[in-house]
N, C-alpha and C. Protein backbone atom coordinates (compact mmCIF):
# COMPACT_ATOMS: atom_id res chain seq x y z
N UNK A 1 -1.28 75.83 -0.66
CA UNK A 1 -2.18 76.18 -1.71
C UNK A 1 -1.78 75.43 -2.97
N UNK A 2 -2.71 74.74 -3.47
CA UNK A 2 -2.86 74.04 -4.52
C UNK A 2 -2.52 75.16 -5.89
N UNK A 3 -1.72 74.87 -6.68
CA UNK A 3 -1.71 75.53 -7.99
C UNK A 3 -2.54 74.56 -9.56
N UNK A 4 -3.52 75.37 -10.24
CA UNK A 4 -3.84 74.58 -10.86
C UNK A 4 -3.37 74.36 -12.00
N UNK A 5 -3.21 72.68 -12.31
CA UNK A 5 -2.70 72.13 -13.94
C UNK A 5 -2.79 72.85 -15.06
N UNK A 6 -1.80 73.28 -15.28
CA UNK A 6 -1.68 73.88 -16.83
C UNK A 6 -0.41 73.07 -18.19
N UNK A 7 -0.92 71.78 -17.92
CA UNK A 7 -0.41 70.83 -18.71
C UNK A 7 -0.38 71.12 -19.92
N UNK A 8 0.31 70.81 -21.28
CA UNK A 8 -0.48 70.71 -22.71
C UNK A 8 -1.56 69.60 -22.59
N UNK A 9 -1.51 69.00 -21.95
CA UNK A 9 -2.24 67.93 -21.95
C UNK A 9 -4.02 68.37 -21.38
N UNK A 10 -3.73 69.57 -20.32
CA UNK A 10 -4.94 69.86 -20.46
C UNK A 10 -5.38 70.99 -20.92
N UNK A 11 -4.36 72.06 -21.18
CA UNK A 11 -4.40 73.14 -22.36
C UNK A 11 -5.57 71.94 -23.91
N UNK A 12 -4.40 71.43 -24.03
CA UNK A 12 -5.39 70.27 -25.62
C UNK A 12 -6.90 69.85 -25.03
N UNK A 13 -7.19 69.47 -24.09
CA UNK A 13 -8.52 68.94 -23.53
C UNK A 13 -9.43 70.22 -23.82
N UNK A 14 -9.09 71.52 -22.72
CA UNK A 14 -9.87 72.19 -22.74
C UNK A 14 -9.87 72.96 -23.88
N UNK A 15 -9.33 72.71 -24.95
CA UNK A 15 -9.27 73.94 -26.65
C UNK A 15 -10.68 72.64 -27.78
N UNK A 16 -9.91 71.24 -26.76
CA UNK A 16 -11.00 70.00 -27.97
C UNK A 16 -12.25 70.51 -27.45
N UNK A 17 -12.53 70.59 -26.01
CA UNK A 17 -13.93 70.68 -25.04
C UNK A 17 -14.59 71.62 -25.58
N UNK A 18 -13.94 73.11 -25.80
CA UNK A 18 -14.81 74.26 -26.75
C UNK A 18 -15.10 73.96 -27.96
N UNK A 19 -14.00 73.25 -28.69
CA UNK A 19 -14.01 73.29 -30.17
C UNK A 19 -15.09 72.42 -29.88
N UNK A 20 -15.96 71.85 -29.97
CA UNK A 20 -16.43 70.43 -29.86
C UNK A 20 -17.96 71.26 -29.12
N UNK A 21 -17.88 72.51 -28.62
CA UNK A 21 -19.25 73.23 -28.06
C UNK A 21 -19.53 73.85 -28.96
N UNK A 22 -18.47 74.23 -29.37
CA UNK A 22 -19.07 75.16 -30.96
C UNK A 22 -19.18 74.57 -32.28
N UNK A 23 -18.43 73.14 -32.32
CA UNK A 23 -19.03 72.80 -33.39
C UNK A 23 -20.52 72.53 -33.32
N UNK A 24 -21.14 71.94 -31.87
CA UNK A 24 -22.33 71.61 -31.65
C UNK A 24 -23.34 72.75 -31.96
N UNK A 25 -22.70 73.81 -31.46
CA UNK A 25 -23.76 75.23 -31.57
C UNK A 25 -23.85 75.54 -33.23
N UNK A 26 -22.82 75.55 -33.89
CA UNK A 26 -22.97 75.43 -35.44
C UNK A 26 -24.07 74.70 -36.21
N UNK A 27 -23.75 73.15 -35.83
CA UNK A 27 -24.39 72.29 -36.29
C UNK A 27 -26.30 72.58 -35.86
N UNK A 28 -26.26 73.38 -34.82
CA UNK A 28 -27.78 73.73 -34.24
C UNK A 28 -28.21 74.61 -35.39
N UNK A 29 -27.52 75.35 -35.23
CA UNK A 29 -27.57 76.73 -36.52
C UNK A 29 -27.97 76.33 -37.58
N UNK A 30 -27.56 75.69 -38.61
CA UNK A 30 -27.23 74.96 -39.77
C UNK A 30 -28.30 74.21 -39.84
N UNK A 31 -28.72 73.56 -39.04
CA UNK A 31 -29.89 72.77 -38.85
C UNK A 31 -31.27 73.76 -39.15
N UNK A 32 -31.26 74.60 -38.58
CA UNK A 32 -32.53 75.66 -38.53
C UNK A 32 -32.72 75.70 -40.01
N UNK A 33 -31.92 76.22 -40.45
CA UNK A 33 -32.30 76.34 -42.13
C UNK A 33 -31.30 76.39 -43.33
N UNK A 34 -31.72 75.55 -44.06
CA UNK A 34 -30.39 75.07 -44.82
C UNK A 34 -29.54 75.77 -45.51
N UNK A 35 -29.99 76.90 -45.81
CA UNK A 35 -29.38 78.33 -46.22
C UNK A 35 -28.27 78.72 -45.73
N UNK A 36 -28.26 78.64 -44.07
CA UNK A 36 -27.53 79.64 -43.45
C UNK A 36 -26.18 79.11 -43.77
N UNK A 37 -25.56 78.35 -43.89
CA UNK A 37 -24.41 78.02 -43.69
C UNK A 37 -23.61 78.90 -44.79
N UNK A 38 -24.44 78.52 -46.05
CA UNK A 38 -23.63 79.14 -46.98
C UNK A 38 -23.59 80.99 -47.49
N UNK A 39 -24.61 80.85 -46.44
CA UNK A 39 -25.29 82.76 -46.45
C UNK A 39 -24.39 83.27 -45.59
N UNK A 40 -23.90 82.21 -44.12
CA UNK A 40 -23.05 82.87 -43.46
C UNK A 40 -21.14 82.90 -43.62
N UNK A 41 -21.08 81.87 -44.79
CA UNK A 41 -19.74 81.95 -45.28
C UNK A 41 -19.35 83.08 -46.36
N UNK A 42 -20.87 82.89 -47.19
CA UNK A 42 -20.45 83.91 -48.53
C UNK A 42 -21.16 84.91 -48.65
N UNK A 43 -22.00 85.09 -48.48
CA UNK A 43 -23.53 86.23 -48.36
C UNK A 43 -22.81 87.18 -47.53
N UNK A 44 -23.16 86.86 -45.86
CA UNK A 44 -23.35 87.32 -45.09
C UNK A 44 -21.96 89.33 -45.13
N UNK A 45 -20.72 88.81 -45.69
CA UNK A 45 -20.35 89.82 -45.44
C UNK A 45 -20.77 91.24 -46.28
N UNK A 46 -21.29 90.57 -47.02
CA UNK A 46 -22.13 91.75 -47.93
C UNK A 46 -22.87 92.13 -47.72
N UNK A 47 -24.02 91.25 -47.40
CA UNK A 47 -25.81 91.53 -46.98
C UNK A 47 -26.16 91.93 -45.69
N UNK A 48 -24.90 91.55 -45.07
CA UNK A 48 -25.32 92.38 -43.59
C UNK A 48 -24.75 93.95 -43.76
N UNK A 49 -24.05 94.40 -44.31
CA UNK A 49 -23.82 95.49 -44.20
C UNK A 49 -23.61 96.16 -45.54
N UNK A 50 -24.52 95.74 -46.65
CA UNK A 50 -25.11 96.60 -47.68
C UNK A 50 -24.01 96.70 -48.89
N UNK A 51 -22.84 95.78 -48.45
CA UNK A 51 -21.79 96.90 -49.30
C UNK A 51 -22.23 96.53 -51.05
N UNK A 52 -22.07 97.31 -51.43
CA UNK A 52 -22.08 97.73 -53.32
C UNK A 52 -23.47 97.45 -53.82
N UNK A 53 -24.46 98.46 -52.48
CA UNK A 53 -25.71 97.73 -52.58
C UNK A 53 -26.73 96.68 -52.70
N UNK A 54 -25.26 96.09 -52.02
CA UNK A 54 -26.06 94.66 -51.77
C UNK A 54 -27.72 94.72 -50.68
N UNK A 55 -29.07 94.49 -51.29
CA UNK A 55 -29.89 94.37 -49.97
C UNK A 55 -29.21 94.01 -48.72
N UNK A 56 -29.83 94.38 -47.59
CA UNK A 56 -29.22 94.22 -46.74
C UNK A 56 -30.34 92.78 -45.89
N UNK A 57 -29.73 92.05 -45.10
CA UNK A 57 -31.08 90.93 -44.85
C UNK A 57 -31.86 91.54 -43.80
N UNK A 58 -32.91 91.10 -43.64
CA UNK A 58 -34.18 91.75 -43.54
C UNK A 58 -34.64 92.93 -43.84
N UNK A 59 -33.98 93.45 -44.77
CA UNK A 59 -34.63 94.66 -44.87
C UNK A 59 -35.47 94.82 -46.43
N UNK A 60 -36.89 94.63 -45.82
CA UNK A 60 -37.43 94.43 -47.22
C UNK A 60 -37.74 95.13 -48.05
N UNK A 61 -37.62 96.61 -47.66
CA UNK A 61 -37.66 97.10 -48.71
C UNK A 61 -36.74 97.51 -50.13
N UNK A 62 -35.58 97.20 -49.24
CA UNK A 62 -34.34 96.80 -50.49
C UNK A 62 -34.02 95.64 -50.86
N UNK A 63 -35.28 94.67 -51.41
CA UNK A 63 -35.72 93.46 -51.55
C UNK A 63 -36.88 93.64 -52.40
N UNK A 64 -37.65 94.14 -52.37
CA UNK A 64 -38.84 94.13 -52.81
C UNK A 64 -38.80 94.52 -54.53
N UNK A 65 -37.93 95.18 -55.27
CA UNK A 65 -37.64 94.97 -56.31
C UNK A 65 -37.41 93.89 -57.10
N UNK A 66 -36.35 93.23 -56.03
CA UNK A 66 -35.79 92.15 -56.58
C UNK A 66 -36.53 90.71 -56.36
N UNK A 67 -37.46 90.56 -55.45
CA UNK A 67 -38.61 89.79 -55.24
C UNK A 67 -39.65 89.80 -55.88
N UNK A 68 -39.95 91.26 -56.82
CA UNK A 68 -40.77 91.17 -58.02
C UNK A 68 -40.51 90.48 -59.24
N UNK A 69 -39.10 89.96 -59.26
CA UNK A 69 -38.45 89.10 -60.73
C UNK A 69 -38.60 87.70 -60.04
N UNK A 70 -38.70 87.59 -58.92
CA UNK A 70 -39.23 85.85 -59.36
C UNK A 70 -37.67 85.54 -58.28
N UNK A 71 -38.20 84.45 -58.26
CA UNK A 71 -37.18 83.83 -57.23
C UNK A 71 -36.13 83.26 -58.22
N UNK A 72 -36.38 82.51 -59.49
CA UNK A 72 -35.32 81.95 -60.19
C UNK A 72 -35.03 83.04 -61.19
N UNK A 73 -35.16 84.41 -60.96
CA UNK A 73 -34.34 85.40 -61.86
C UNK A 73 -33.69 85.65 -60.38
N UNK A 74 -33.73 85.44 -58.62
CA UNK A 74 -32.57 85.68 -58.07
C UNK A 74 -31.46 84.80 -58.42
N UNK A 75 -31.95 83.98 -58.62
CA UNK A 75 -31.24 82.54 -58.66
C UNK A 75 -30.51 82.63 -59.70
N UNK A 76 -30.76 83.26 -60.61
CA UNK A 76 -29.81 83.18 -62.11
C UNK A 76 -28.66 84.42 -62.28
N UNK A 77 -29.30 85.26 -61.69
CA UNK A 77 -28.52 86.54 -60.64
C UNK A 77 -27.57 86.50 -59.61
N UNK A 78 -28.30 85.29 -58.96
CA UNK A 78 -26.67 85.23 -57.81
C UNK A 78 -25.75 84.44 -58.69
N UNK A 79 -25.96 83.16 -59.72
CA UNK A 79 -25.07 82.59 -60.70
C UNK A 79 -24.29 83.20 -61.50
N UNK A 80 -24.71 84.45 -61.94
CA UNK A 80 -24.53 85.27 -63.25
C UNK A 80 -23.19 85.99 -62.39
N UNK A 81 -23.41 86.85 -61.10
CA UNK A 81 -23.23 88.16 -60.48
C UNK A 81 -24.05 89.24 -61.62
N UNK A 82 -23.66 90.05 -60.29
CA UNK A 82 -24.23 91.67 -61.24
C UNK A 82 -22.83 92.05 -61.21
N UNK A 83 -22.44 92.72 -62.06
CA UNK A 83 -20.92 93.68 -62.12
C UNK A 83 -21.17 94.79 -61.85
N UNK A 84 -20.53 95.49 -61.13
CA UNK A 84 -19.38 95.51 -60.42
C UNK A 84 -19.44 94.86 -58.78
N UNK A 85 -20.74 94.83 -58.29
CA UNK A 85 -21.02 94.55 -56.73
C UNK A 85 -20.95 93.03 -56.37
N UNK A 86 -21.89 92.45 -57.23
CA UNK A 86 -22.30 90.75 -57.08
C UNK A 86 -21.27 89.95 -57.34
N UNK A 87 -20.33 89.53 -57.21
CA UNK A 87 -19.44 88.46 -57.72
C UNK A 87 -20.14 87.19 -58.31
N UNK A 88 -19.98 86.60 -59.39
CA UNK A 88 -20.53 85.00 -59.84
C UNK A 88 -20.43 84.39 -58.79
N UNK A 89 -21.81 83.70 -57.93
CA UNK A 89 -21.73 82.60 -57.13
C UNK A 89 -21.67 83.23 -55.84
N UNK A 90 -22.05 84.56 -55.84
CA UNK A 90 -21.15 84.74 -54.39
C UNK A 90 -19.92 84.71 -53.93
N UNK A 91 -18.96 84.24 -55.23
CA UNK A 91 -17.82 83.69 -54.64
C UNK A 91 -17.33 82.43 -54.31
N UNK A 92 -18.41 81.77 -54.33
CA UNK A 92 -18.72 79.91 -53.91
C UNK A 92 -18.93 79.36 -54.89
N UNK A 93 -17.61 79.59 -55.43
CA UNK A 93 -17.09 78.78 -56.38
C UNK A 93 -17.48 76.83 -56.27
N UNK A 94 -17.28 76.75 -55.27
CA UNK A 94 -18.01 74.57 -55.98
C UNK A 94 -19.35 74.40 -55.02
N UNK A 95 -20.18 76.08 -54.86
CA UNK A 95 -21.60 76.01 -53.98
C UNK A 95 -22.48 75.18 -55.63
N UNK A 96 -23.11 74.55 -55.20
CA UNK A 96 -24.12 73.62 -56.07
C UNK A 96 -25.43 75.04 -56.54
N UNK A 97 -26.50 74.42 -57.55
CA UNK A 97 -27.15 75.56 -57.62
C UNK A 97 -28.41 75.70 -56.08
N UNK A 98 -28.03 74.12 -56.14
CA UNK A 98 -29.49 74.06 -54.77
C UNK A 98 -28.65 74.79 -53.16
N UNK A 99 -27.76 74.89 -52.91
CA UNK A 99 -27.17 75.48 -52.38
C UNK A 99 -27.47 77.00 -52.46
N UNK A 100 -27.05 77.36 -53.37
CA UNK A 100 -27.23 79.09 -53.64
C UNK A 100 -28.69 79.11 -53.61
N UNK A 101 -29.41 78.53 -54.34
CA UNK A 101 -31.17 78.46 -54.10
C UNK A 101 -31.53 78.32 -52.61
N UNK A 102 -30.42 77.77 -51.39
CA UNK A 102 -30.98 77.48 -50.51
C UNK A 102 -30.62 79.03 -49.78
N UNK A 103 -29.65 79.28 -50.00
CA UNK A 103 -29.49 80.97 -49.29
C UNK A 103 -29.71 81.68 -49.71
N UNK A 104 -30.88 81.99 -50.64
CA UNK A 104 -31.11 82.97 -51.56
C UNK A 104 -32.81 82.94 -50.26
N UNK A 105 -33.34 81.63 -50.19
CA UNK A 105 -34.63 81.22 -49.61
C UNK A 105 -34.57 81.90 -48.04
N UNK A 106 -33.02 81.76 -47.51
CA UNK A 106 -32.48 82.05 -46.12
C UNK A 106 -32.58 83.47 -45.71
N UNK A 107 -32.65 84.47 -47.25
CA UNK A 107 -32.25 85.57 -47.28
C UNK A 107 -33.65 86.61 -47.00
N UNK A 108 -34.37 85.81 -47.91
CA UNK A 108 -36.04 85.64 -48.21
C UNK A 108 -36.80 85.35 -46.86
N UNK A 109 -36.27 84.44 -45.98
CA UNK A 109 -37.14 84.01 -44.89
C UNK A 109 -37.08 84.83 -44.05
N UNK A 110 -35.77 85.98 -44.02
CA UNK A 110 -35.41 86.83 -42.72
C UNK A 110 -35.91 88.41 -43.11
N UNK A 111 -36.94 88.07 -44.46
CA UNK A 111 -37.60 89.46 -44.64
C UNK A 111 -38.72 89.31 -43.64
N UNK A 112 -39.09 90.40 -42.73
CA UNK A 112 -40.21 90.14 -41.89
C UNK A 112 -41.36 91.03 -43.12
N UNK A 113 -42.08 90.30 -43.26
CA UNK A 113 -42.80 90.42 -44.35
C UNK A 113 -44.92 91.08 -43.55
């Protein structure tokens, strides 16, 4: 009975082979809409699960307030933060403004409206 190779050599192959499936599956992601990347680095741990009342994404009705001020009063809002919940920027500190404009749009697109 054959025992199978457990080289570093192919330990390293098969860790590059995944890394290298998931960067691909990322890059699919990312592609869909230009938002997500930075919604899913800095947003996401907030907005998915509401904390310090953050809307939560898709849920529009804890949106719909804040969709009555206009898209560039979100925009000056996610720049600003709100205190105590919002941090300035999200936190994304060297995110550009078209960046934050782009996951603010990401946030917006996943309201089923």
């Amino acid at each position: 009975m054959r025992r199978p190779l457990r080289t570093p050599v192919c330990v390293f192959l098969g860790v590059v082979t995944l890394g290298l499936i998931g960067c691909a599956e990322q890059e699919e992601l990312t592609a869909e809409h230009p938002g997500l990347e930075i919604y899913t680095k800095y947003c996401a741990s907030c907005h998915n699960a509401g904390v310090a009342d953050a809307p939560k994404l898709g849920e529009a009705d804890q949106w719909e307030s804040r969709i009555e001020k206009g898209r560039e009063a979100l925009l000056q809002t996610t720049i600003d933060g709100i205190p105590p919940g919002m941090p300035k920027k999200g936190l994304c500190m060297s995110c550009t403004e078209e960046q934050l404009a782009d996951a603010i749009d990401y946030m917006l697109a996943a309201i089923d409206r």
